[in-house]
Protein backbone atom coordinates (compact mmCIF):
# COMPACT_ATOMS: atom_id res chain seq x y z
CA UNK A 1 2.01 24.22 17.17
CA UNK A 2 3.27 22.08 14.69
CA UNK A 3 2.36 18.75 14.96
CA UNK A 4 1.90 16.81 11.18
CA UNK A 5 4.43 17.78 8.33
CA UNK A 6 5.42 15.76 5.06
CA UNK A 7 8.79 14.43 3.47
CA UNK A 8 9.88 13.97 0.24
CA UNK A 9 11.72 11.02 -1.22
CA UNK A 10 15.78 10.86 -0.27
CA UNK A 11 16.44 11.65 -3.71
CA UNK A 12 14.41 14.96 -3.45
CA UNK A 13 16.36 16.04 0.36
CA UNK A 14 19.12 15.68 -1.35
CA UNK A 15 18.75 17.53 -4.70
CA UNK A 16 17.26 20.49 -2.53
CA UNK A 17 20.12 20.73 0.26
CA UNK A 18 22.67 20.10 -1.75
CA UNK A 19 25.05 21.30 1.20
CA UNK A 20 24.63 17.75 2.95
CA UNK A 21 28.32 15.81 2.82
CA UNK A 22 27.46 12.21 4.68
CA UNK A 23 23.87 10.38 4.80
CA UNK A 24 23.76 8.36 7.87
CA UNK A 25 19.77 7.50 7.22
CA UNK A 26 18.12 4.64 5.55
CA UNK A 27 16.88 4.96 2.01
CA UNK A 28 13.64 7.62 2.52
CA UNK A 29 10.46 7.31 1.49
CA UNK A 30 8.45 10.17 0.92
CA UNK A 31 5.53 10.35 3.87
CA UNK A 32 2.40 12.46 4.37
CA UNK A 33 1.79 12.03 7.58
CA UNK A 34 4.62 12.52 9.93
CA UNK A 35 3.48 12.54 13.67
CA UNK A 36 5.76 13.10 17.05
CA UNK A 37 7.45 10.22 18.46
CA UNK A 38 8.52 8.91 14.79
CA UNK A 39 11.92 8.84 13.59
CA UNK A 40 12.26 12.01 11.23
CA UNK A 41 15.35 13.33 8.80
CA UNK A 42 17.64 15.93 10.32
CA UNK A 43 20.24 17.61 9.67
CA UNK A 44 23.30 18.90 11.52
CA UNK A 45 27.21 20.02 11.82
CA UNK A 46 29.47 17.61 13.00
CA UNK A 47 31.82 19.48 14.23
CA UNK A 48 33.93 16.50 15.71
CA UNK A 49 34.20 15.64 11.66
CA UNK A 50 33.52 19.27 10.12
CA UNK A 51 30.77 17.88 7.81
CA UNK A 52 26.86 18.49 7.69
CA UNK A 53 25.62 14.56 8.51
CA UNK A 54 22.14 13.45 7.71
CA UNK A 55 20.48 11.43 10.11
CA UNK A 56 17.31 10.45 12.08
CA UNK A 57 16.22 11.08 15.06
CA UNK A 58 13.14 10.71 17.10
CA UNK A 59 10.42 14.01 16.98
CA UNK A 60 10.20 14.96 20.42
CA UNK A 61 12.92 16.01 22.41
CA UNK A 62 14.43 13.82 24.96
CA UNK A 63 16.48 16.47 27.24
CA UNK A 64 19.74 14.95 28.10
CA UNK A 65 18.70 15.06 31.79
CA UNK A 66 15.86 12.71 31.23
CA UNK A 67 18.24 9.50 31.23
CA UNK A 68 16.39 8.00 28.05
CA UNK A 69 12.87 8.34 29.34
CA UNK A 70 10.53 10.70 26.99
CA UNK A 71 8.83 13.49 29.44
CA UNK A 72 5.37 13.44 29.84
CA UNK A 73 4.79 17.07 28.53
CA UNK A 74 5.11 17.65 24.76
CA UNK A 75 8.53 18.51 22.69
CA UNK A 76 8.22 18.41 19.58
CA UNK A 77 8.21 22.33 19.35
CA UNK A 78 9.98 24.82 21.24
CA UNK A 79 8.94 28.17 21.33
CA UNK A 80 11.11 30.87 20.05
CA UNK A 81 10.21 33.05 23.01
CA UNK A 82 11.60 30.12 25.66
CA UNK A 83 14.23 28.01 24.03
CA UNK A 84 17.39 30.19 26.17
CA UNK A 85 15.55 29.39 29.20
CA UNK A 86 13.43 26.23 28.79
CA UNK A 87 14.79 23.44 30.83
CA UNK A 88 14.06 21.37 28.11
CA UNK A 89 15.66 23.55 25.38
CA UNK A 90 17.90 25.93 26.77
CA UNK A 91 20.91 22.88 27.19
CA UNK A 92 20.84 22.24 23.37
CA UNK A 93 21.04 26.04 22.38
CA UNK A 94 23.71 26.76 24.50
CA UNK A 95 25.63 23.70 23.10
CA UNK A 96 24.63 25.07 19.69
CA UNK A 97 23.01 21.98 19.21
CA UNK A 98 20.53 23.08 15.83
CA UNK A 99 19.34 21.29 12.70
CA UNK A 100 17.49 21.22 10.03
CA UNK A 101 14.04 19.07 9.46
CA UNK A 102 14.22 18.89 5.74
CA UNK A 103 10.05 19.09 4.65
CA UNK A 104 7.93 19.56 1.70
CA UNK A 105 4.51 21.12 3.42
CA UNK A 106 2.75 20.94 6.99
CA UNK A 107 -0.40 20.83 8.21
CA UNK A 108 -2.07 23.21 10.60
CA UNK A 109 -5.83 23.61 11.99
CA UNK A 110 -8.61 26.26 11.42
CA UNK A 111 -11.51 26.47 14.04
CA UNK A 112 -14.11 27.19 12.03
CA UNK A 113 -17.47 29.31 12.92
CA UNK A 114 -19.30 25.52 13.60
CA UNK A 115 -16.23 24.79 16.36
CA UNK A 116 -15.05 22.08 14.09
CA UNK A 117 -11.04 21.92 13.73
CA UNK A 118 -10.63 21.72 9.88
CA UNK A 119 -6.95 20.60 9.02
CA UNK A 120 -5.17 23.05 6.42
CA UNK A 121 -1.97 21.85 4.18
CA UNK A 122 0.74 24.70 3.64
CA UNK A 123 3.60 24.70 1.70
CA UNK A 124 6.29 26.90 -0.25
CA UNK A 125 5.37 28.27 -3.37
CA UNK A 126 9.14 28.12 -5.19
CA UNK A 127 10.45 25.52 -3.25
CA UNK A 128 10.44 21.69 -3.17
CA UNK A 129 12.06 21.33 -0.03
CA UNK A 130 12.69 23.44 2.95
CA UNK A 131 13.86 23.26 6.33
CA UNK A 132 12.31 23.93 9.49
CA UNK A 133 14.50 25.25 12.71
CA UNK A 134 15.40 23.03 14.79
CA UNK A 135 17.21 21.79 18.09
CA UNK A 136 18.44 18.57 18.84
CA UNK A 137 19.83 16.49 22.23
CA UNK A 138 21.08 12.89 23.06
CA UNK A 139 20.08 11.25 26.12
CA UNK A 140 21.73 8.28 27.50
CA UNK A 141 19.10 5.31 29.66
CA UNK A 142 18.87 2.19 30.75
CA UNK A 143 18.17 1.22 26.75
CA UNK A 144 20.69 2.81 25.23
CA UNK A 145 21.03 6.25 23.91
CA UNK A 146 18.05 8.28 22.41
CA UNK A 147 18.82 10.98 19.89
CA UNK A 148 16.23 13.61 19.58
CA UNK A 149 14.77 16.81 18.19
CA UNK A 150 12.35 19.41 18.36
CA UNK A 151 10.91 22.44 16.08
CA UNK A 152 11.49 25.84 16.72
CA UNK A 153 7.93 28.01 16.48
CA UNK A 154 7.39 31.32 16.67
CA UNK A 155 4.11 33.97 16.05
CA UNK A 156 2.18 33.30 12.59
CA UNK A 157 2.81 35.43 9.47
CA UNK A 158 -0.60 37.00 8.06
CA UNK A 159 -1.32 33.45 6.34
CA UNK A 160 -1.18 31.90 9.25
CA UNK A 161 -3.24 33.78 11.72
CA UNK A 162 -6.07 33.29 9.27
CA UNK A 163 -5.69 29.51 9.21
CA UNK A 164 -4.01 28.68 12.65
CA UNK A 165 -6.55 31.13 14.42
CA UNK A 166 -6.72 29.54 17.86
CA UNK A 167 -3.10 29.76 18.90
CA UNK A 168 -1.64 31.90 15.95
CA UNK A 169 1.85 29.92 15.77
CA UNK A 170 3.25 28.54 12.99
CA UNK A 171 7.02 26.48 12.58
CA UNK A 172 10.23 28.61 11.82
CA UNK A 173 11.27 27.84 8.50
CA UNK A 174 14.43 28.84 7.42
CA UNK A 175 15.25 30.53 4.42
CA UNK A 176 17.78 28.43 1.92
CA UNK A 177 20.20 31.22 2.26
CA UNK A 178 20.19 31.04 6.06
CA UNK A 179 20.85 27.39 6.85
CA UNK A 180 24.09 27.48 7.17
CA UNK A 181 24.48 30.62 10.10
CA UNK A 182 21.75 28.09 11.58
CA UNK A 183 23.53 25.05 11.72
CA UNK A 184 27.34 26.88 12.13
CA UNK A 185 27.01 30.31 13.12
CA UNK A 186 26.92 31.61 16.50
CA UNK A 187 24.21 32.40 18.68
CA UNK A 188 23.59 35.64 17.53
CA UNK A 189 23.93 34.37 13.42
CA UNK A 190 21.44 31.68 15.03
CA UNK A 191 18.96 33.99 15.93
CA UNK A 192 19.09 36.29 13.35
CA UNK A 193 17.73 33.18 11.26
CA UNK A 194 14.99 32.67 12.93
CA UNK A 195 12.77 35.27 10.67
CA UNK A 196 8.96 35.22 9.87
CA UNK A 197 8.71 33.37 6.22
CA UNK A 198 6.47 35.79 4.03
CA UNK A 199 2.80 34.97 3.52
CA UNK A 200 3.16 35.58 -0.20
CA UNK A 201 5.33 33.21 -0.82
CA UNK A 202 3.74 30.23 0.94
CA UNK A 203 0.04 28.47 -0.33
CA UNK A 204 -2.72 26.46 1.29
CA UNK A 205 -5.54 24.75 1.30
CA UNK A 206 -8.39 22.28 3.21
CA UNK A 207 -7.74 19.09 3.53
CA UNK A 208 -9.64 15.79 4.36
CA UNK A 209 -9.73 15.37 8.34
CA UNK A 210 -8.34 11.94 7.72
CA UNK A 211 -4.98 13.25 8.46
CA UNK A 212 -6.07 13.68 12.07
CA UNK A 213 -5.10 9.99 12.75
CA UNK A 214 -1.18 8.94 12.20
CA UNK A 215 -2.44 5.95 11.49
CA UNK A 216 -3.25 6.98 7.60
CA UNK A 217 -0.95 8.04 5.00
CA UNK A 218 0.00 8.32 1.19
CA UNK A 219 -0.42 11.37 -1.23
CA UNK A 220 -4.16 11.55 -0.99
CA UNK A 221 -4.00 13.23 2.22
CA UNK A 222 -2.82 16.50 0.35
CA UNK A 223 -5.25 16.59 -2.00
CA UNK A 224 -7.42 19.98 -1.70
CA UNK A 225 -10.72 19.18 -0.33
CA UNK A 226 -13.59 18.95 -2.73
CA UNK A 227 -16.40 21.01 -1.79
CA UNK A 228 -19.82 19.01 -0.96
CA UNK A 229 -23.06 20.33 -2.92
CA UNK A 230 -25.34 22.16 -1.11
């Protein structure tokens, strides 16, 4: 799973999707540390106004059912294999309900030989910003209406079954030619999107385990781990 990624600046989401028409989100900071529950960039087609709109929404998917309450299982990723028949997920694909999570890199754990998780940072080598898959759903309570979303994962590319070696998943990230049969096309455009992203063209490395908390942020928490001597 997915469950930390990082954000660039507004200026940044903006230079790199250039495709974006109307920002409906505050002016973005870049962060290092985003965790589920927190309000995240998305984007999406309106096709009540026939624009792509920019706006947040909270990570972790609030199924329209749900009447504003947040389940108690996780959803801030849907699995590729599941999300046509997922109660949680299969409303919003049918609805063709998809965006885009703009992101700059992501974080994902290695159980090493000691049994110690050691957190890995990934990104793109050629690419500032990407997008991950995603799905998104509104969901009307007693406190008003919640709009959500959720990351679409699917089986690890050779890059990440070395790094994410317990579970072998890793997020779907969408090439920059592909975002728009995500976001418009129709189911079958959809899916056809939804590709492994090449192992050569992505890098990593260790990170401090300070990123384990949500509680910490800033740019530090990318920096490559420095080796202790022996």
């Amino acid at each position: 799973m997915c469950g930390r990624y990082v954000t660039k600046d507004q200026r940044a989401i903006e230079r790199e999707l250039p495709y974006i028409d109307v920002v409906r989100w505050p002016d973005l900071e870049a962060r290092f540390n985003v965790s589920p529950s927190q309000g995240v960039p998305v984007v999406r087609w309106s096709r009540t106004d026939g624009l792509y709109e920019g706006t947040m929404m909270r990570w972790g998917l609030v199924p329209f059912f749900a009447r504003g309450v947040p389940p108690k299982y996780s959803t801030i990723n849907a699995r590729i294999e599941s999300i046509d028949t997922s109660a949680a997920y299969r409303g919003p694909w049918k609805r063709a309900q998809r965006c885009v999570l703009p992101a700059s890199g992501f974080y994902e754990w290695h159980l090493n030989e000691a049994g110690v998780r050691q957190p890995f940072y990934l990104q793109l080598a050629d690419q500032e910003v990407f997008g991950f898959a995603g799905l998104w759903d509104r969901s009307e309570g007693p406190n008003g209406v919640i709009q959500s979303c959720t990351l679409i994962t699917m089986p690890a590319n050779p890059l990440l079954r070395q790094i994410h070696n317990v579970q072998q998943r890793m997020p779907a990230i969408l090439r920059q030619s592909d975002h728009t049969a995500w976001l418009r096309g129709d189911a079958a455009q959809a899916r056809a999107a939804l590709i492994e992203y090449p192992a050569e063209a992505m890098v990593a490395w260790p990170v401090s385990s300070r990123v384990n908390s949500p509680r910490h942020e800033g740019p530090g928490l990318i920096d490559p781990l420095v080796a202790q001597p022996p």
